[in-house]
N, C-alpha and C. Protein backbone atom coordinates (compact mmCIF):
# COMPACT_ATOMS: atom_id res chain seq x y z
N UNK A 1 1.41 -0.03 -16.91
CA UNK A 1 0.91 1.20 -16.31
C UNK A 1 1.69 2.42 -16.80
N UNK A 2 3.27 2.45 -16.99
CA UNK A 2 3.40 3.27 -17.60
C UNK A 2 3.10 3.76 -19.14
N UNK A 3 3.02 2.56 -19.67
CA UNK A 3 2.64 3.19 -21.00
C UNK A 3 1.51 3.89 -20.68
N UNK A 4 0.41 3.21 -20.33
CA UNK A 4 -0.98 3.99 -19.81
C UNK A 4 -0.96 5.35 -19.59
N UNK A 5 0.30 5.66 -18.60
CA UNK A 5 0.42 7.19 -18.17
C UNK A 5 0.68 8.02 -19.20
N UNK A 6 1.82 7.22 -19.89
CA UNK A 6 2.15 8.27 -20.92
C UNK A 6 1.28 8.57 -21.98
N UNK A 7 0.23 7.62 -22.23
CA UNK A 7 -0.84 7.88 -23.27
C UNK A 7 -1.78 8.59 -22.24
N UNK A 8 -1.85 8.72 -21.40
CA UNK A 8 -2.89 9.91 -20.68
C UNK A 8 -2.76 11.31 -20.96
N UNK A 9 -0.68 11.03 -20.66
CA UNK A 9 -0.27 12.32 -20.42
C UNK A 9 -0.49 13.37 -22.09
N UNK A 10 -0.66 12.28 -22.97
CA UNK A 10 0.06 12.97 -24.39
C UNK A 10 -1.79 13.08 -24.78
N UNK A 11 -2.28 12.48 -23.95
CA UNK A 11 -4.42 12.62 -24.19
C UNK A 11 -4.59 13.99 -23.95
N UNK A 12 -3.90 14.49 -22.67
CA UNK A 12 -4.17 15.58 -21.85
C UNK A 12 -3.28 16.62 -22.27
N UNK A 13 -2.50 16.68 -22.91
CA UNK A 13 -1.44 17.69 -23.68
C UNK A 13 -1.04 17.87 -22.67
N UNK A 14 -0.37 16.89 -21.82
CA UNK A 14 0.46 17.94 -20.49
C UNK A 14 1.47 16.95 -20.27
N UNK A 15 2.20 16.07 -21.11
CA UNK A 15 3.48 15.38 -21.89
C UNK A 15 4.56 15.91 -21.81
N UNK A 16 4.60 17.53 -22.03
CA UNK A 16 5.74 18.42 -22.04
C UNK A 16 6.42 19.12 -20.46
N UNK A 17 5.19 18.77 -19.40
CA UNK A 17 5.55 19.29 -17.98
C UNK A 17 5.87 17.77 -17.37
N UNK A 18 6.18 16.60 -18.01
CA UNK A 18 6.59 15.31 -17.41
C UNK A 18 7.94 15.40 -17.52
N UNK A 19 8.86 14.62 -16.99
CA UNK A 19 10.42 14.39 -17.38
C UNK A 19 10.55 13.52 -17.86
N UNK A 20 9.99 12.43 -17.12
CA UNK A 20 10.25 10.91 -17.81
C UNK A 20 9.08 10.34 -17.18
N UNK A 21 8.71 9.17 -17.91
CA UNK A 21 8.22 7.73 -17.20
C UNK A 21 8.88 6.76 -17.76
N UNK A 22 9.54 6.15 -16.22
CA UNK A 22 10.29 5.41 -16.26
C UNK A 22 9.67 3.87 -15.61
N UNK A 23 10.11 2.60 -15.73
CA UNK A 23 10.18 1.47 -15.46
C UNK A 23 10.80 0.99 -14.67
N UNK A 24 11.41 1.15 -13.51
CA UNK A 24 12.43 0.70 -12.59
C UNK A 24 11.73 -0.21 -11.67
N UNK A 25 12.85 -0.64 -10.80
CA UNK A 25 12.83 -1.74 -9.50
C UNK A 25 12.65 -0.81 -8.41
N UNK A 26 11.40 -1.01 -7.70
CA UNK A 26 11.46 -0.28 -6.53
C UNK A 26 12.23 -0.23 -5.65
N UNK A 27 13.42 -1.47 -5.54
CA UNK A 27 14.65 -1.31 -4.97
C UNK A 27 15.51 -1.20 -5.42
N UNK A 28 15.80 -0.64 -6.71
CA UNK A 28 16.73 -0.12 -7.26
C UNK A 28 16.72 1.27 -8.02
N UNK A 29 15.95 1.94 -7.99
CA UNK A 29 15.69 3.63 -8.76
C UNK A 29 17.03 3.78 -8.99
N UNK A 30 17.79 3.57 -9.71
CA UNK A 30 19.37 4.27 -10.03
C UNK A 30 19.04 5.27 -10.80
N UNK A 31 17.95 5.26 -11.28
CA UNK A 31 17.56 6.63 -12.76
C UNK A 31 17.45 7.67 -12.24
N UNK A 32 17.27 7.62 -10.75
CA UNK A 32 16.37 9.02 -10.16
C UNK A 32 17.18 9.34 -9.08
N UNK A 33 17.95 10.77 -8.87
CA UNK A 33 18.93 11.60 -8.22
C UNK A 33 18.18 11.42 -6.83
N UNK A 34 19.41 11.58 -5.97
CA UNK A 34 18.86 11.12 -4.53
C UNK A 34 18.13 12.78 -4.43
N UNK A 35 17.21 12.80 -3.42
CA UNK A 35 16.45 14.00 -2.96
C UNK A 35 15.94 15.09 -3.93
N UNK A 36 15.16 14.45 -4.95
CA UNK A 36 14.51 15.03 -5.86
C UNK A 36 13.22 14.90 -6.39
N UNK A 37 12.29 14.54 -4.59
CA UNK A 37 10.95 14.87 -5.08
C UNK A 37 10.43 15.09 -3.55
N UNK A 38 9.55 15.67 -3.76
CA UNK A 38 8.73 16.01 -2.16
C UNK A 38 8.09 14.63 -1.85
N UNK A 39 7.60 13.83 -2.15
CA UNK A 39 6.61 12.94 -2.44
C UNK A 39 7.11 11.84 -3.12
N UNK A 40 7.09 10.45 -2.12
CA UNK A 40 7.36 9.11 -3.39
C UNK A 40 6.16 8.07 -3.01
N UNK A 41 5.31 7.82 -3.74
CA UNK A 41 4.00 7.50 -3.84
C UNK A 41 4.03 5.69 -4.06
N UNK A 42 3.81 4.87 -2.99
CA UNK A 42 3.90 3.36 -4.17
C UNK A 42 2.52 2.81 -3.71
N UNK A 43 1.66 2.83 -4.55
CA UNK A 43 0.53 2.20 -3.83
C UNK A 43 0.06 1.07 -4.91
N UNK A 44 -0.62 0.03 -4.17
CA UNK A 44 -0.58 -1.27 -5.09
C UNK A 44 -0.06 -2.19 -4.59
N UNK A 45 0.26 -1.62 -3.73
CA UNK A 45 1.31 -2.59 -2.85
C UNK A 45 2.68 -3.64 -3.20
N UNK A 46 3.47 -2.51 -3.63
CA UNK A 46 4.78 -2.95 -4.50
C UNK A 46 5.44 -3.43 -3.18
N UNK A 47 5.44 -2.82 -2.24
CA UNK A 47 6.49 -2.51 -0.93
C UNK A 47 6.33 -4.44 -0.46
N UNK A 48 4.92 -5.10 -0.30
CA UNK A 48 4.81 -6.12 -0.17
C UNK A 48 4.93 -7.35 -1.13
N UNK A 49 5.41 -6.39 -2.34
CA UNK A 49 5.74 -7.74 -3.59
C UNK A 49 6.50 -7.93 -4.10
N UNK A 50 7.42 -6.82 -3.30
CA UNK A 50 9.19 -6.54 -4.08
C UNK A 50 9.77 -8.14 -3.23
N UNK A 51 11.17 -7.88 -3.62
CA UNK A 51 11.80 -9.26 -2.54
C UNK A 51 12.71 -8.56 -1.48
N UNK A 52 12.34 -7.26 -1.55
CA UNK A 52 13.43 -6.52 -0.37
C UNK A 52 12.32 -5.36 0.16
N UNK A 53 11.61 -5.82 1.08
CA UNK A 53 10.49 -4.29 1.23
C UNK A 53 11.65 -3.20 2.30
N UNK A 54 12.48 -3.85 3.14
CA UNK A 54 13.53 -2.87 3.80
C UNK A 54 13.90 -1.84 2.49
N UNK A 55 14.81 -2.75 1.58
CA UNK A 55 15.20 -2.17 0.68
C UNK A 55 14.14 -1.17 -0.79
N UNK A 56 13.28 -1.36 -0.41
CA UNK A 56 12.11 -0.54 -1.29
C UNK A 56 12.06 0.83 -0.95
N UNK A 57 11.90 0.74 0.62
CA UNK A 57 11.59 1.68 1.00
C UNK A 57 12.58 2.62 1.69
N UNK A 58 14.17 1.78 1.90
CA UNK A 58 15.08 3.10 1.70
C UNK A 58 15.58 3.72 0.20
N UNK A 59 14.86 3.29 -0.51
CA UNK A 59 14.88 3.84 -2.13
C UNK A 59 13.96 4.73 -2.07
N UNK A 60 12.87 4.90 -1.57
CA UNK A 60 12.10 5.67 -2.05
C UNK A 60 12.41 7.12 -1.02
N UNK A 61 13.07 6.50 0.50
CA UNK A 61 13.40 7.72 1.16
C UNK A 61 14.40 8.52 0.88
N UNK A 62 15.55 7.89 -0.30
CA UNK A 62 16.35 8.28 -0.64
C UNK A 62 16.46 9.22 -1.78
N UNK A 63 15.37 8.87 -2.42
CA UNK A 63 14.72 10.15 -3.44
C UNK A 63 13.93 11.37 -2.97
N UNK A 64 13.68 11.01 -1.21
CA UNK A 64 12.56 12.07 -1.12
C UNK A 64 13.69 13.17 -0.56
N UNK A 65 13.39 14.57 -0.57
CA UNK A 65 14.15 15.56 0.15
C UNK A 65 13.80 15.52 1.59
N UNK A 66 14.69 16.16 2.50
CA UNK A 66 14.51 16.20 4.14
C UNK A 66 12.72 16.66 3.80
N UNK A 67 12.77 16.48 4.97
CA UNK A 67 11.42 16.62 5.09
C UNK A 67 9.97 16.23 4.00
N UNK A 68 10.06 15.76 2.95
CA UNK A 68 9.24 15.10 2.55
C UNK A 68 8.87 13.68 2.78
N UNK A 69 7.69 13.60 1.69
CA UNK A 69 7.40 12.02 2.51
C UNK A 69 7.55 10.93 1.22
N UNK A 70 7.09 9.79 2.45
CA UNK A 70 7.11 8.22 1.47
C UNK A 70 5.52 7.80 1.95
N UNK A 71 4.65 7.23 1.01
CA UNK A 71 3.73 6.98 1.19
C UNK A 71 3.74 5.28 0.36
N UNK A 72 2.83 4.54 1.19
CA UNK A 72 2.76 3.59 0.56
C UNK A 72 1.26 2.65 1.29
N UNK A 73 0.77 1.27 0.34
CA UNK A 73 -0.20 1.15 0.83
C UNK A 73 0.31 -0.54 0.98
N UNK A 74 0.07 -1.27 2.07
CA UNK A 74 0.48 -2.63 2.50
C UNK A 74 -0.79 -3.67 2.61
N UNK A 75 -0.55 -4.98 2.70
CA UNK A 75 -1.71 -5.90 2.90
C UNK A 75 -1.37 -5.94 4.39
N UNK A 76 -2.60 -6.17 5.18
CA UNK A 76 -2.81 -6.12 6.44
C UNK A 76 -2.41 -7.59 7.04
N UNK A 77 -1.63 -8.14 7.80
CA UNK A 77 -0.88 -9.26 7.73
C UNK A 77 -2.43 -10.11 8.86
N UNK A 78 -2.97 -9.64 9.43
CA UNK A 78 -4.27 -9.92 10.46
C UNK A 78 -5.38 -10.14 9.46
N UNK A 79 -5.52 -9.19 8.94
CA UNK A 79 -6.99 -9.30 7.85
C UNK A 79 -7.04 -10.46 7.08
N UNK A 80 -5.53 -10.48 6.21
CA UNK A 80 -5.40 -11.23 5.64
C UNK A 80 -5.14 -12.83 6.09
N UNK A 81 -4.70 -13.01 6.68
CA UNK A 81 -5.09 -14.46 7.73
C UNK A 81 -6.25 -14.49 7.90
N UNK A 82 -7.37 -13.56 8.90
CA UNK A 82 -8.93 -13.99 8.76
C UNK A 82 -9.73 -14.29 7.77
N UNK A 83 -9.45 -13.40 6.66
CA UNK A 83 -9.62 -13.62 5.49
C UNK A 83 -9.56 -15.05 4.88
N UNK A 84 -8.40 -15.73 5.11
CA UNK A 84 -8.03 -17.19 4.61
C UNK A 84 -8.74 -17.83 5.77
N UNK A 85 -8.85 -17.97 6.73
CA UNK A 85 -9.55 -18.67 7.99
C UNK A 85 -10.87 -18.52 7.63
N UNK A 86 -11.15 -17.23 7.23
CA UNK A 86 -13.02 -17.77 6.72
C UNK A 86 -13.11 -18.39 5.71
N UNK A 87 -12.33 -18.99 4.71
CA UNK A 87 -12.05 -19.46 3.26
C UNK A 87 -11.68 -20.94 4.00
N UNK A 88 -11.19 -21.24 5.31
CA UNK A 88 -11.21 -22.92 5.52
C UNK A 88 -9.73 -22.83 5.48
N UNK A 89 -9.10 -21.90 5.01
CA UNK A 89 -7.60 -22.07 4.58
C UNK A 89 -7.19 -22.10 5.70
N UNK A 90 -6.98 -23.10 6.76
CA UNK A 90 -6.01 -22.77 7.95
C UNK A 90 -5.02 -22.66 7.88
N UNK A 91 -3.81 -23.74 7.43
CA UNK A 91 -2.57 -23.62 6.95
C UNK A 91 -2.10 -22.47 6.30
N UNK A 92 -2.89 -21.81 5.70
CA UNK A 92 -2.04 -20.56 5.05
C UNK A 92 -2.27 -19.45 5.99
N UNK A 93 -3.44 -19.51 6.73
CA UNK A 93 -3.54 -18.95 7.29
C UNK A 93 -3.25 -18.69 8.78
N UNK A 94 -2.22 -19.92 8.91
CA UNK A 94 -1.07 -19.84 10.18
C UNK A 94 0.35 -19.27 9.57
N UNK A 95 0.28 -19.48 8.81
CA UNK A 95 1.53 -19.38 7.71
C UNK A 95 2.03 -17.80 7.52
N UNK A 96 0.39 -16.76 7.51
CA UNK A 96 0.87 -15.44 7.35
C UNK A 96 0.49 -14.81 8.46
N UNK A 97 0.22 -15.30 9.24
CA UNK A 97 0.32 -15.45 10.91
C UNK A 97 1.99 -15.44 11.66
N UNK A 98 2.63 -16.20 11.43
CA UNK A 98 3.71 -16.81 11.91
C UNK A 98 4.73 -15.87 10.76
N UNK A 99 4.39 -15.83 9.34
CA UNK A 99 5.94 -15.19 8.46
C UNK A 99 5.38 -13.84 7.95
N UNK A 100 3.95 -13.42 7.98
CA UNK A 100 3.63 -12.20 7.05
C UNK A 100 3.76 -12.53 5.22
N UNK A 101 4.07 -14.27 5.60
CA UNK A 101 4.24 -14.67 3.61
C UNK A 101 3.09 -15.12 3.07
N UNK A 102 2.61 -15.00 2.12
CA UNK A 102 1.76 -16.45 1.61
C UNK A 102 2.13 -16.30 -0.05
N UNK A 103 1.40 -16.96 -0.56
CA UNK A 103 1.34 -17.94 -1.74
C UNK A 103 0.15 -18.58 -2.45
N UNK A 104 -0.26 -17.80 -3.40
CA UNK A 104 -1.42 -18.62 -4.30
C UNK A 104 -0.48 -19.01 -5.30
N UNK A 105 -1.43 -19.90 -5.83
CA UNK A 105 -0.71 -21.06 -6.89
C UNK A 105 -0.72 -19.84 -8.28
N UNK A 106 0.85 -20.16 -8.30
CA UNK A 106 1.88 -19.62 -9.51
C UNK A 106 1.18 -18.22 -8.98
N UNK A 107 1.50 -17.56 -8.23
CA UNK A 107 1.64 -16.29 -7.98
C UNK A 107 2.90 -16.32 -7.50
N UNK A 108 3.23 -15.21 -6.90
CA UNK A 108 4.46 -14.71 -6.71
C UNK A 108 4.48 -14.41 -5.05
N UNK A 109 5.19 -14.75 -3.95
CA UNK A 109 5.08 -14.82 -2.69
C UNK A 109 4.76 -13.16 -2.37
N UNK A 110 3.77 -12.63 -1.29
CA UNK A 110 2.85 -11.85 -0.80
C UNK A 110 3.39 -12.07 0.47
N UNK A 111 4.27 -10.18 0.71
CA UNK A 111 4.53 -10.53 2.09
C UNK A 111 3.05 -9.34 2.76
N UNK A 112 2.67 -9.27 3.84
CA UNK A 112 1.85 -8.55 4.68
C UNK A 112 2.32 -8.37 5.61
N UNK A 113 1.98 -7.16 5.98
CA UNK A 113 2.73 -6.33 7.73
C UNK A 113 1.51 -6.34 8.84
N UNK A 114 1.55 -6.34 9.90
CA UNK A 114 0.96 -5.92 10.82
C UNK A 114 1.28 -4.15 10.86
N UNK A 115 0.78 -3.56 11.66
CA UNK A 115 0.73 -2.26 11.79
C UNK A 115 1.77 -2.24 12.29
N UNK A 116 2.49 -2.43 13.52
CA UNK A 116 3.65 -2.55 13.94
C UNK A 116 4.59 -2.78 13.44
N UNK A 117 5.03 -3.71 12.97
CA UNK A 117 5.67 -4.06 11.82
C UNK A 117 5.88 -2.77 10.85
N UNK A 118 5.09 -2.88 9.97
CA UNK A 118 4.97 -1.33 8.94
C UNK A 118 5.23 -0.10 9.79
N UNK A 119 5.12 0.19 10.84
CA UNK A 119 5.52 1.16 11.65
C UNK A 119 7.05 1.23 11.77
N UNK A 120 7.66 -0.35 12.10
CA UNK A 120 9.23 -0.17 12.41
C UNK A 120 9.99 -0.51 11.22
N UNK A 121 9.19 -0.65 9.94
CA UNK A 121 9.85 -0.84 9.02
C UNK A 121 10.06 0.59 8.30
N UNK A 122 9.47 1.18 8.72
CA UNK A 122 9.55 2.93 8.32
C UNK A 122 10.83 3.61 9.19
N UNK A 123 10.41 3.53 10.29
CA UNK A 123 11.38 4.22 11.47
C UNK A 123 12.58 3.61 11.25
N UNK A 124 12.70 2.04 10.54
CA UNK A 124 14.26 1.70 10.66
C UNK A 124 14.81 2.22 9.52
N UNK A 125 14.23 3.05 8.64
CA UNK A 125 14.47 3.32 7.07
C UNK A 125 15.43 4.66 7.26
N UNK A 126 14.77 5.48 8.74
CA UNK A 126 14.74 7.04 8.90
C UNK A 126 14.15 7.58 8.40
N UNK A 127 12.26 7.20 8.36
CA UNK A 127 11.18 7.98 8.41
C UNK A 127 10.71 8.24 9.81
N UNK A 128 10.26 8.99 10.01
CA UNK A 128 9.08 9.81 11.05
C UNK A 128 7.69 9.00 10.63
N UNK A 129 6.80 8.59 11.37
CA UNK A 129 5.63 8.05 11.04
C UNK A 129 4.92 9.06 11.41
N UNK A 130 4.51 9.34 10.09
CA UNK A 130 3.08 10.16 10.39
C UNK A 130 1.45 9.75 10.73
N UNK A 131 1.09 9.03 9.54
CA UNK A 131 0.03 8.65 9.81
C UNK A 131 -0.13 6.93 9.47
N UNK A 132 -0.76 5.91 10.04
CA UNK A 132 -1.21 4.89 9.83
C UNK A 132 -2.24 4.56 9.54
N UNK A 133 -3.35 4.11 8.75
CA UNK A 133 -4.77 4.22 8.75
C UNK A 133 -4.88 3.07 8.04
N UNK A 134 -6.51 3.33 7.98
CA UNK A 134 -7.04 1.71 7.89
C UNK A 134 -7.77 2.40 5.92
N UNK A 135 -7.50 1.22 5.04
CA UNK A 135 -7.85 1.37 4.00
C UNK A 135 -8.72 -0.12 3.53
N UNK A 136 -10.24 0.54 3.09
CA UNK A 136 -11.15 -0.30 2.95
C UNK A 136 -10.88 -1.70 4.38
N UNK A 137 -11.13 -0.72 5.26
CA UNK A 137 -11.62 -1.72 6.62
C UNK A 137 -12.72 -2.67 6.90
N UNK A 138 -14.10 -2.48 5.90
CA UNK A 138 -14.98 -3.48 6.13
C UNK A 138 -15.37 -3.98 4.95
N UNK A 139 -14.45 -3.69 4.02
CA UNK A 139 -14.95 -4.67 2.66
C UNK A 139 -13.70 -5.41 2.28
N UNK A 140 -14.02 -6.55 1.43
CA UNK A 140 -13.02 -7.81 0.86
C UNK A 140 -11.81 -6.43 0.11
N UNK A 141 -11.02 -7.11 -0.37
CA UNK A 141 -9.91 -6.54 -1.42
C UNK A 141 -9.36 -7.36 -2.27
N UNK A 142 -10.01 -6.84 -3.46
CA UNK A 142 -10.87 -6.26 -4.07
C UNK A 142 -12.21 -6.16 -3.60
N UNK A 143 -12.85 -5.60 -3.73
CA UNK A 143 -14.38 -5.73 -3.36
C UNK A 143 -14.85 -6.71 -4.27
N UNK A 144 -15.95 -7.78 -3.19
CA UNK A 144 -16.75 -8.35 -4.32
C UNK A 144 -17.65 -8.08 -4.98
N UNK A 145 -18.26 -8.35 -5.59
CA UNK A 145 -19.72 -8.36 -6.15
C UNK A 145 -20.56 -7.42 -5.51
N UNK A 146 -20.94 -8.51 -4.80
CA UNK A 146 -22.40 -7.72 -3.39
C UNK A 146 -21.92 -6.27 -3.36
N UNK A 147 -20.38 -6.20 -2.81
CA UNK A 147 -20.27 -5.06 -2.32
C UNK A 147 -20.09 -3.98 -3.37
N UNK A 148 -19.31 -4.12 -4.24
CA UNK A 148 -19.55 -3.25 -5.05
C UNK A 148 -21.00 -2.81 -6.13
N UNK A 149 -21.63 -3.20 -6.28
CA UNK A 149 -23.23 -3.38 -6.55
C UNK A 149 -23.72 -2.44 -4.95
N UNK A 150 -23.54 -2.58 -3.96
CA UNK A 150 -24.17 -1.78 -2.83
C UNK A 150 -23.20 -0.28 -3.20
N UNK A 151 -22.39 -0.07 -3.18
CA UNK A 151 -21.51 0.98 -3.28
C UNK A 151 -21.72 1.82 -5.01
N UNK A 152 -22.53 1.43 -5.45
CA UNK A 152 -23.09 1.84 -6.55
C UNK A 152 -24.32 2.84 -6.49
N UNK A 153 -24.57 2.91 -5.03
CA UNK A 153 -26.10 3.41 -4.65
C UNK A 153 -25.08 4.33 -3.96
N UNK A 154 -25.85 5.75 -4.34
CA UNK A 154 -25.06 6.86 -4.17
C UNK A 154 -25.33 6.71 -2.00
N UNK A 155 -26.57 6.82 -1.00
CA UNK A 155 -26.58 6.67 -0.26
C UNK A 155 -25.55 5.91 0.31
N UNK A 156 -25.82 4.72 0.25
CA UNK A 156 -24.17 4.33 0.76
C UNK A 156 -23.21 4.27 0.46
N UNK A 157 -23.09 4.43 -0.76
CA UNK A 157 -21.24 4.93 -0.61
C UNK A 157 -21.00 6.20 0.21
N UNK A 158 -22.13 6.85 0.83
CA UNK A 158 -21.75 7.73 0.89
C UNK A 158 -22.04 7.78 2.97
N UNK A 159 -21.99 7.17 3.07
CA UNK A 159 -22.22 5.95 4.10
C UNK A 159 -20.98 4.99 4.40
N UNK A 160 -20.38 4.64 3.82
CA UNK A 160 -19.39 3.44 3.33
C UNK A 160 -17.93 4.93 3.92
N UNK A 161 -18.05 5.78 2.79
CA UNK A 161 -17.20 6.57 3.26
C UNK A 161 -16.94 7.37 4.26
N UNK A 162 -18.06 7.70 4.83
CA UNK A 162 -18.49 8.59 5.87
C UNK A 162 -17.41 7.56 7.41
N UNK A 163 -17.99 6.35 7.47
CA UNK A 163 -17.63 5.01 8.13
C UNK A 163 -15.83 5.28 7.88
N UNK A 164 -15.30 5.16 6.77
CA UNK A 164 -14.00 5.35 6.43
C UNK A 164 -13.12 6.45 7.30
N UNK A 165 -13.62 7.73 6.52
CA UNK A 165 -13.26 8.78 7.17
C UNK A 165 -13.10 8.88 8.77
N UNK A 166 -14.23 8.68 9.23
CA UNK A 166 -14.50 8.71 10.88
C UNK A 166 -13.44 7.62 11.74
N UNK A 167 -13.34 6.38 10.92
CA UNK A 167 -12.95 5.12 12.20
C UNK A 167 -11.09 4.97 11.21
N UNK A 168 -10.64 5.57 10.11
CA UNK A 168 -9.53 5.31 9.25
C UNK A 168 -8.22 5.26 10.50
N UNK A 169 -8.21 5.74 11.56
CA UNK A 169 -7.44 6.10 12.71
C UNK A 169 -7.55 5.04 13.82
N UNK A 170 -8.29 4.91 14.18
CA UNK A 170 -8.58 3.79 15.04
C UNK A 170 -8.28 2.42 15.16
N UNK A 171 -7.54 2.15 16.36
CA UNK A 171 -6.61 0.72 15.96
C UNK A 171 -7.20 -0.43 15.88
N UNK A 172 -8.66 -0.25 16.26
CA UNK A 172 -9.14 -1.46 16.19
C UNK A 172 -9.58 -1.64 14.79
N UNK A 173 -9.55 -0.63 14.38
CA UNK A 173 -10.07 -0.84 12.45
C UNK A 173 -9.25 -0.96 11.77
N UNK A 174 -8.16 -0.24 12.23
CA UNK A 174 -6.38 -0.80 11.52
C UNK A 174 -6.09 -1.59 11.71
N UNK A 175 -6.60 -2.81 12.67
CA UNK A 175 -6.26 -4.32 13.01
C UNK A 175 -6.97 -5.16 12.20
N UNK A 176 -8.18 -4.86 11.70
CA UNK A 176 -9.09 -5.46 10.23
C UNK A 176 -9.36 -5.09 9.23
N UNK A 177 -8.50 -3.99 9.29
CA UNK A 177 -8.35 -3.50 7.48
C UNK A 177 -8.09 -4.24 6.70
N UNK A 178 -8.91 -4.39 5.66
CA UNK A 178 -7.93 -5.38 4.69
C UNK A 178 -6.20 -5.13 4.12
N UNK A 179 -6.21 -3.14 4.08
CA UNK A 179 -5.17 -2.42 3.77
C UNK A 179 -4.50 -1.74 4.45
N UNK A 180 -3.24 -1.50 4.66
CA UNK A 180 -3.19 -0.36 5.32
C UNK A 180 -2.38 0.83 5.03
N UNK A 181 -2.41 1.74 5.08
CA UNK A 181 -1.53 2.86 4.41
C UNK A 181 -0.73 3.83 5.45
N UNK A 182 0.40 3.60 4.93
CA UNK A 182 1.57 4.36 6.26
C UNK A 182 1.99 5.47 5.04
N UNK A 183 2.07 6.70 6.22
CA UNK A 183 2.67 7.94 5.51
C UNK A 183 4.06 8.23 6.81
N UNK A 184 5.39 8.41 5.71
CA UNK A 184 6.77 8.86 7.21
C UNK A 184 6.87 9.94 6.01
N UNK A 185 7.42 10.65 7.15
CA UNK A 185 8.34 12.03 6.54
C UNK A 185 10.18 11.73 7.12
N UNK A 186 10.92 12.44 5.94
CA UNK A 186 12.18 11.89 6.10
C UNK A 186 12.58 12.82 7.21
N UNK A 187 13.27 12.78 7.81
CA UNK A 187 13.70 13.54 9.04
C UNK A 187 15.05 13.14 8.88
């Protein structure tokens, strides 16, 4: 991905307003001066694939200045159990029930938060929680097929989003999100 960026950046002639793209450990940024960005962005869900998500995410608060934020996007530790429970998977799906871990074959262990969880894993960092919301709440993640083929029809996506926007707050949709996305500000 970074190479990607940097061939964007040098597509777009705007190469010369970058500093660096760099490659680091989300729990380790040693490259990058403490409190030197408004904004530390990890979405993809690094925070749940690192082997230290405590430690991820006092890296990223440690780059942000007072009052800026850390944003990041998590697997939903609920969704993702139902998810495996409609798949027959019970066992795994007590498994990220009981640890927030799982495991597909030769993948790399997948931790998932509950909302709570991701809430006090922020606040123990010394973020402020701002917002919690629900990301792609009624479709698979990735989307499958069906759904993406329906979301191709300008009406409902536009429908799909409308649904997003309106219920993204609401805990009962943050409890079956497939995703979820926490924003803290450093305080």
């Amino acid at each position: 991905m970074v190479r990607v960026a940097s061939e964007q950046l040098d597509k777009r002639g705007v190469s010369q307003s970058v500093d660096a793209c760099l490659v680091l450990d989300i729990c380790n940024m040693h490259a990058l001066k403490d409190e030197s960005f408004d904004m530390a962005l990890a979405l993809g869900e690094p925070v749940g694939l690192c082997n230290n998500s405590h430690k991820a995410v006092e890296e990223m608060r440690r780059v942000v200045k007072l009052g800026g934020y850390v944003a990041c996007d998590v697997a939903n530790r609920y969704r993702k159990a139902l998810d495996l429970a409609w798949g027959n998977d019970w066992s795994r799906a007590a498994e990220v029930l009981d640890s927030g871990k799982s495991q597909a074959k030769r993948e790399a262990v997948h931790r998932s938060f509950s909302p709570e969880e991701l809430r006090e894993l922020f606040t123990s960092c010394g973020l402020e929680v701002v917002h919690v919301v629900a990301v792609c709440p009624l479709l698979s993640f990735p989307p499958h097929g069906d759904q993406l083929t329906a979301l191709e029809d300008d009406v409902t996506y536009a429908t799909v989003r409308n649904v997003f926007h309106r219920f993204a707050e609401t805990p009962g949709m943050i409890g079956v999100s497939t995703r979820l996305l926490i924003v803290g500000r450093k305080i």
